[in-house]
Protein backbone atom coordinates (compact mmCIF):
# COMPACT_ATOMS: atom_id res chain seq x y z
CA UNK A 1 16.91 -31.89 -7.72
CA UNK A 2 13.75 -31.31 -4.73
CA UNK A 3 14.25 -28.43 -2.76
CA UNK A 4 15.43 -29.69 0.43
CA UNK A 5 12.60 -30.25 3.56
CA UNK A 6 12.03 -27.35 5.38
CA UNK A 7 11.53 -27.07 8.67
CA UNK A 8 7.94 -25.68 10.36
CA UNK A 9 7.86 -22.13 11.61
CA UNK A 10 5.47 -20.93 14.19
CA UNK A 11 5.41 -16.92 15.15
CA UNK A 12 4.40 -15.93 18.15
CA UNK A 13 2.90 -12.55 17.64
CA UNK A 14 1.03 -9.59 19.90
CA UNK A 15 -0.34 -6.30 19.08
CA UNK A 16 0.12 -5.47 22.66
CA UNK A 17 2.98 -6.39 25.65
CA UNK A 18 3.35 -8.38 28.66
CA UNK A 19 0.59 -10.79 27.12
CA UNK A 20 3.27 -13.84 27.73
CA UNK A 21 4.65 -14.49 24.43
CA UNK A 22 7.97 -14.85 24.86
CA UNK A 23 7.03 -17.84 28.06
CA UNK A 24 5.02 -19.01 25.52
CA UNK A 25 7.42 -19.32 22.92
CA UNK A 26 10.15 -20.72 25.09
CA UNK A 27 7.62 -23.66 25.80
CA UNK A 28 6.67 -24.30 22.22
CA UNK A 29 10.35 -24.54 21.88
CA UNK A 30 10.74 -26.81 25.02
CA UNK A 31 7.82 -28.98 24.62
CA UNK A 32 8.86 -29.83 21.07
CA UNK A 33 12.73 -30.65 21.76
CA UNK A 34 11.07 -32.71 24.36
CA UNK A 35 8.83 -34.56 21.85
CA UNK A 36 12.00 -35.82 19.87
CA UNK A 37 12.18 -32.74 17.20
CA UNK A 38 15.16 -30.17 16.40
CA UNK A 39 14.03 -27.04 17.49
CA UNK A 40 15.48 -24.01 17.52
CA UNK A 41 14.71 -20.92 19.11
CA UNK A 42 14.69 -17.03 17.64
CA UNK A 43 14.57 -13.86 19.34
CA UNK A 44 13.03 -11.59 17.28
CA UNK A 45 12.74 -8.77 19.62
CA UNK A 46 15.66 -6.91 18.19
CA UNK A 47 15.56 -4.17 20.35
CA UNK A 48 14.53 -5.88 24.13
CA UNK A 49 14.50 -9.56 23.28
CA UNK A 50 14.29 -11.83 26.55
CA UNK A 51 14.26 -15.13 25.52
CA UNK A 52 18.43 -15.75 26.81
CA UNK A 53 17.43 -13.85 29.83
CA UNK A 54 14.84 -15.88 30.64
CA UNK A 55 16.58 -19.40 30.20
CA UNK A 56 19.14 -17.92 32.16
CA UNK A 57 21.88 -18.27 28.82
CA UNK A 58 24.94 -15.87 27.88
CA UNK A 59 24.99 -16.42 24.14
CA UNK A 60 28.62 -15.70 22.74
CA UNK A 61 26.94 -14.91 19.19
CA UNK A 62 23.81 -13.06 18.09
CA UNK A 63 21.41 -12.66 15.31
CA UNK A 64 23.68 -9.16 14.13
CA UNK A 65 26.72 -11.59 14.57
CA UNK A 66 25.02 -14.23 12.19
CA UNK A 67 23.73 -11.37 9.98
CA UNK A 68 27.70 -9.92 9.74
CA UNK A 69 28.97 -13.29 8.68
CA UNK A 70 26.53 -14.01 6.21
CA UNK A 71 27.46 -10.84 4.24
CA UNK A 72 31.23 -11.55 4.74
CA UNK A 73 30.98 -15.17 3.55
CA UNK A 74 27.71 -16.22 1.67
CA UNK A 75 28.78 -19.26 0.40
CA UNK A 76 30.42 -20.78 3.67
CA UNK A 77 27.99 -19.38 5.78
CA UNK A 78 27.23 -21.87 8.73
CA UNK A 79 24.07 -20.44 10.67
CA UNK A 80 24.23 -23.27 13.24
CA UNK A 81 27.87 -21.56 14.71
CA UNK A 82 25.90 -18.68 15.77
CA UNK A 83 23.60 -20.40 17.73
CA UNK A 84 23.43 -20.73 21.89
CA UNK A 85 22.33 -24.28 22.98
CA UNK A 86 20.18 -24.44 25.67
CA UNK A 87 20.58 -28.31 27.57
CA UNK A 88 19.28 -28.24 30.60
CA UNK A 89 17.13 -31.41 31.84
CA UNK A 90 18.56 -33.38 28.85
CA UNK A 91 15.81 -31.57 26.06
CA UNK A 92 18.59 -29.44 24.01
CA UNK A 93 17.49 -26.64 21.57
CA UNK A 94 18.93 -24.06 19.93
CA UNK A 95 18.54 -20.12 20.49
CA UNK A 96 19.71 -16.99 17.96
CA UNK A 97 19.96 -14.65 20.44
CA UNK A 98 18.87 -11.26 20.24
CA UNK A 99 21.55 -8.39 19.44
CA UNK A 100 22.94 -7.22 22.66
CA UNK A 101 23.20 -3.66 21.76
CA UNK A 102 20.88 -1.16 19.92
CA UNK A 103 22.78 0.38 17.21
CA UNK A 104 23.04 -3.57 16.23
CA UNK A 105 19.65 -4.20 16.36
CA UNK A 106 19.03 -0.75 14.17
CA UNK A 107 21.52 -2.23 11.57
CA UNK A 108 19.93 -5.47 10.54
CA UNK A 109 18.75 -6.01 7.35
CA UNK A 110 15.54 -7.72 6.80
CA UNK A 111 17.19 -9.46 4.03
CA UNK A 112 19.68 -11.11 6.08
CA UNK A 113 17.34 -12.02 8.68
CA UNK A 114 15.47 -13.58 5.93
CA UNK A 115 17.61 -15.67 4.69
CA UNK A 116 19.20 -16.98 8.30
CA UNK A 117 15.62 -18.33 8.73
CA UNK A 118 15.22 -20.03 5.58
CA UNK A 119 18.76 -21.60 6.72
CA UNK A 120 17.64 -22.60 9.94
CA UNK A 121 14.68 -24.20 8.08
CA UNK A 122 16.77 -26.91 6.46
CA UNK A 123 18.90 -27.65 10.04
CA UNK A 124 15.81 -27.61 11.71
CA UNK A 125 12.06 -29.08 12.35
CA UNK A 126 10.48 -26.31 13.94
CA UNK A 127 11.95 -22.70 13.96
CA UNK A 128 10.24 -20.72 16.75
CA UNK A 129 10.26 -17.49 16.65
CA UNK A 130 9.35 -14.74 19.22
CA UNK A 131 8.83 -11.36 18.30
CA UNK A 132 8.20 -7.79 19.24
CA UNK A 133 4.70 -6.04 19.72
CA UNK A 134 4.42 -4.18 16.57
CA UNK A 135 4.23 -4.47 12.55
CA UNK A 136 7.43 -4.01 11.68
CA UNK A 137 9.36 -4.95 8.77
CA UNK A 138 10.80 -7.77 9.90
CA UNK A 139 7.76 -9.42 11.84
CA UNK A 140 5.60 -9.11 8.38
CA UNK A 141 9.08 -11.34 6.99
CA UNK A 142 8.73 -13.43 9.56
CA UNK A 143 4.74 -14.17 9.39
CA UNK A 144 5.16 -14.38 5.34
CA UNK A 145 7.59 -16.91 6.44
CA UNK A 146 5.95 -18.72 8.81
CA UNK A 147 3.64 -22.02 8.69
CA UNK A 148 1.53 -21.32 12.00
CA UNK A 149 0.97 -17.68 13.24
CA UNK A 150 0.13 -17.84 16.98
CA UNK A 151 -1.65 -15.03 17.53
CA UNK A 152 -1.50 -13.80 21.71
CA UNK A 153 -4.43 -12.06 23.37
CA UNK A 154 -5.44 -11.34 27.15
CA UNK A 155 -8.77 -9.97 28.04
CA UNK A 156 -7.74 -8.27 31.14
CA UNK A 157 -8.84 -4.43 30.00
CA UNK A 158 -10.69 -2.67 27.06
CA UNK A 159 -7.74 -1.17 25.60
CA UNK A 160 -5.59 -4.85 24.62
CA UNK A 161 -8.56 -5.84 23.41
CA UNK A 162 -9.29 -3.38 21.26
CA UNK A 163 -5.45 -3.75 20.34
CA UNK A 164 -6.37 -7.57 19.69
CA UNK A 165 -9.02 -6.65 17.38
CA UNK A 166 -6.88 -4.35 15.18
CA UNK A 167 -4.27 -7.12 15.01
CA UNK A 168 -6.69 -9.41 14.10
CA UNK A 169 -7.96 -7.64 11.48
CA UNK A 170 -5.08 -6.07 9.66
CA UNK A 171 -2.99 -9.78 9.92
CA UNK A 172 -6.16 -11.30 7.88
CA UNK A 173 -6.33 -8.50 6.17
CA UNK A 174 -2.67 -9.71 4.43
CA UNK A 175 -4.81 -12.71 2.94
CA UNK A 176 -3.15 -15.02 4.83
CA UNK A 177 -4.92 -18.78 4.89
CA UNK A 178 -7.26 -18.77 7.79
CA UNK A 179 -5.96 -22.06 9.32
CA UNK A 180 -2.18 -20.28 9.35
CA UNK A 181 -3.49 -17.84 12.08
CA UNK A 182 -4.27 -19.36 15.40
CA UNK A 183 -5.93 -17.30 18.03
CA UNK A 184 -4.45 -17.83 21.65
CA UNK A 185 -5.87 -16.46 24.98
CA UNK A 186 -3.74 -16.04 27.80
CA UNK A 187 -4.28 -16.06 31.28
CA UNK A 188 -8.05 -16.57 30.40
CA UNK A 189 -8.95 -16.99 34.28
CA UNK A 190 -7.65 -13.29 35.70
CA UNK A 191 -9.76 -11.41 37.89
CA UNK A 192 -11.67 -9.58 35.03
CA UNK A 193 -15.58 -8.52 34.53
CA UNK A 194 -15.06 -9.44 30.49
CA UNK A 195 -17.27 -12.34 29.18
CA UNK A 196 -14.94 -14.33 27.13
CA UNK A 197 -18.12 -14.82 24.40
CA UNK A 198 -18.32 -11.21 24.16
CA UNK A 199 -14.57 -10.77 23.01
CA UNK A 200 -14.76 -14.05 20.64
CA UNK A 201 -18.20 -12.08 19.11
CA UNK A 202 -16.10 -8.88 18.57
CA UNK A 203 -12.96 -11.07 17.40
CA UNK A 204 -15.69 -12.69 15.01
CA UNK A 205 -14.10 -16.37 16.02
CA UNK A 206 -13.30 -18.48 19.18
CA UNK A 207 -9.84 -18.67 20.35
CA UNK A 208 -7.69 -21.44 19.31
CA UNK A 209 -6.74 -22.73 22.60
CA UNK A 210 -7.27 -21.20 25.55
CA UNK A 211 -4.31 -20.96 28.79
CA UNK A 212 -4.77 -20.62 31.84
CA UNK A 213 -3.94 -17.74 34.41
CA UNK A 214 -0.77 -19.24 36.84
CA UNK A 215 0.98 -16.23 37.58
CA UNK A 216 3.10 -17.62 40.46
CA UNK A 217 4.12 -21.03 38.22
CA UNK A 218 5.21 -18.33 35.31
CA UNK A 219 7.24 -16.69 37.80
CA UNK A 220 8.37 -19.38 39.37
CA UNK A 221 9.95 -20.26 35.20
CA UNK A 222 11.49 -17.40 35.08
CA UNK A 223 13.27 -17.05 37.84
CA UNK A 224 14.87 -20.39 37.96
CA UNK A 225 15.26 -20.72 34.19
CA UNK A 226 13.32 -23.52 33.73
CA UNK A 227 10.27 -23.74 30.78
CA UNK A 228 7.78 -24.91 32.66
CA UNK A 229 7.00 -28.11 30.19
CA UNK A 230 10.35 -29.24 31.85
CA UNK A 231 9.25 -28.83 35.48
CA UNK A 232 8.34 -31.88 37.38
CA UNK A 233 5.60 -29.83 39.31
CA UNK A 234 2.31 -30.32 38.01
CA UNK A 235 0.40 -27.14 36.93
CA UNK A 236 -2.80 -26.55 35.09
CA UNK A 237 -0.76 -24.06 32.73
CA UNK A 238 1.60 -26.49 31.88
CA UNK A 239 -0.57 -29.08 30.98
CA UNK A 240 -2.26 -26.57 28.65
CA UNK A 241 0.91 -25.75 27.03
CA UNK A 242 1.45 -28.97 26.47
CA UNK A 243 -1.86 -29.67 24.67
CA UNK A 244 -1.14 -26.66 22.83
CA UNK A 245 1.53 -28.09 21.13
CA UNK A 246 -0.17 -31.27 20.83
CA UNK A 247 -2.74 -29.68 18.46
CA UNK A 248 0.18 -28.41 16.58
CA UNK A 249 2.02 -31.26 15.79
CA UNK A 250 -1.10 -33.87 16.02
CA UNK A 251 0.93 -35.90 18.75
CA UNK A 252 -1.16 -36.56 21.55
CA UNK A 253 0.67 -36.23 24.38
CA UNK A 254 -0.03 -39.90 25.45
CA UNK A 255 2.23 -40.97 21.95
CA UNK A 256 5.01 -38.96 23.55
CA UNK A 257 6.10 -39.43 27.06
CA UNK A 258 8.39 -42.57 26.11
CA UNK A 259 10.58 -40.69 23.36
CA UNK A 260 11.98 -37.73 25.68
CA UNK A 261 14.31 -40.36 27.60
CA UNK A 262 16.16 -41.26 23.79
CA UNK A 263 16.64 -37.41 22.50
CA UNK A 264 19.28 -35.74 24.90
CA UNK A 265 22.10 -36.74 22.40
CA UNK A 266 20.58 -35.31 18.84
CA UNK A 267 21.85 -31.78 19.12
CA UNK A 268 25.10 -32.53 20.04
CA UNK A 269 25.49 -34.66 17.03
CA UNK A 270 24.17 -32.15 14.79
CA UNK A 271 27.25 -29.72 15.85
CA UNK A 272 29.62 -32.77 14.76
């Protein structure tokens, strides 16, 4: 018998913090449930994830709950009970949460995790997953795992970029295919006195897609829980992460306004 479809999964990596990935990640997640496809959403920052804070969700389960049932009960394992829908604005997605507490963030096998993503891979077409700012076990699992790596950079100060360039080089230097690893700038309009050439020359590339700097629309997302994909306001940033996603899935945007009116009801049927 064919292995069963899985689903895509895109990583959204830093080598340094407060570059934006997890807003990013929560409008990759967004922006695709809004497009018509089952997304669901993983915080892989085990020790300070954000992702439910920032949607404004109080998940009854976590990733170390989902992780302590699947070594209890391999065989009836069901990694979709674990889950925390988000369903505002009628564009549902799922979130694993992010342990609650450290010691259960310290306990987690990579194994486990592992194998709750290949599982969410077959319930699932896209898996997005956020993650912390480092090299860790489990982000190397996750990027082994993972179909697109988007790769986060800002240009504000000499010191993230150098941090960029290390990333850069040591996640190529895991021989991953180039096309897996997509270069994103952030906030590419800040006040800053670094030529955007001159960091694509050190890089040795251009950036993938470049966003645009909207600090008061990013806060305005957080504090009101919304991804801004889902906001009726315009913004320059949103329309960017839009076309981000766009290039991802090779849907231009134009092909899918009409379907977000006919998707509200898919999640709920997936639970039945």
């Amino acid at each position: 018998m064919a292995d069963a479809r899985r689903g895509t999964v895109i990583t959204v990596f830093s080598t340094a913090s407060a570059v934006g990935k997890t807003l990013i990640g929560i409008n990759m997640a967004a922006e695709l449930a809004k497009q018509g496809f089952r997304v669901c959403l993983v915080d892989l920052d085990l020790q300070f994830g954000d992702v439910c804070n920032y949607l404004q969700l109080q998940p009854v389960y976590t990733l170390a709950d989902a992780a302590k049932a699947l070594e209890q009960e391999k065989e009836n394992f069901n990694v979709q009970q674990f889950l925390t829908t988000y369903d505002r604005y009628d564009v549902p997605f799922g979130v694993m949460a992010a342990p609650l507490k450290l010691e259960e963030a310290y306990n987690l096998q990579t194994s486990d995790i592992r194998q709750i993503i290949l599982q969410l891979q077959l319930k699932f077409d896209f898996v997005v997953i956020d993650t912390a700012s480092t090299f860790s076990e489990v982000n190397l699992m996750a990027m082994e795992l993972s179909t697109i790596i988007s790769f986060m950079g800002i240009v504000d100060f000499i010191p993230t970029i150098k941090n960029m360039k290390s990333g850069s080089d040591t996640i190529r230097g895991l021989g991953y295919d180039t096309n897996k690893i997509r270069m994103i700038l952030n906030r590419s309009n800040s006040k800053t006195r670094i030529d955007l050439q001159d960091v694509e020359q050190l890089l040795g590339e251009e950036f993938y897609h470049v966003l645009p700097n909207d600090f008061g629309t990013a806060t305005r997302s957080i504090k009101t829980g919304c991804p801004l994909v889902l906001d009726t306001k315009p913004s320059p940033l949103k329309t960017e992460l839009r076309n981000l996603v766009a290039r991802y899935t090779g849907r231009p945007l134009e092909e899918v306004e009409e379907k977000s009116e006919s998707n509200s009801s898919w999640f709920s049927k997936l639970f039945k």
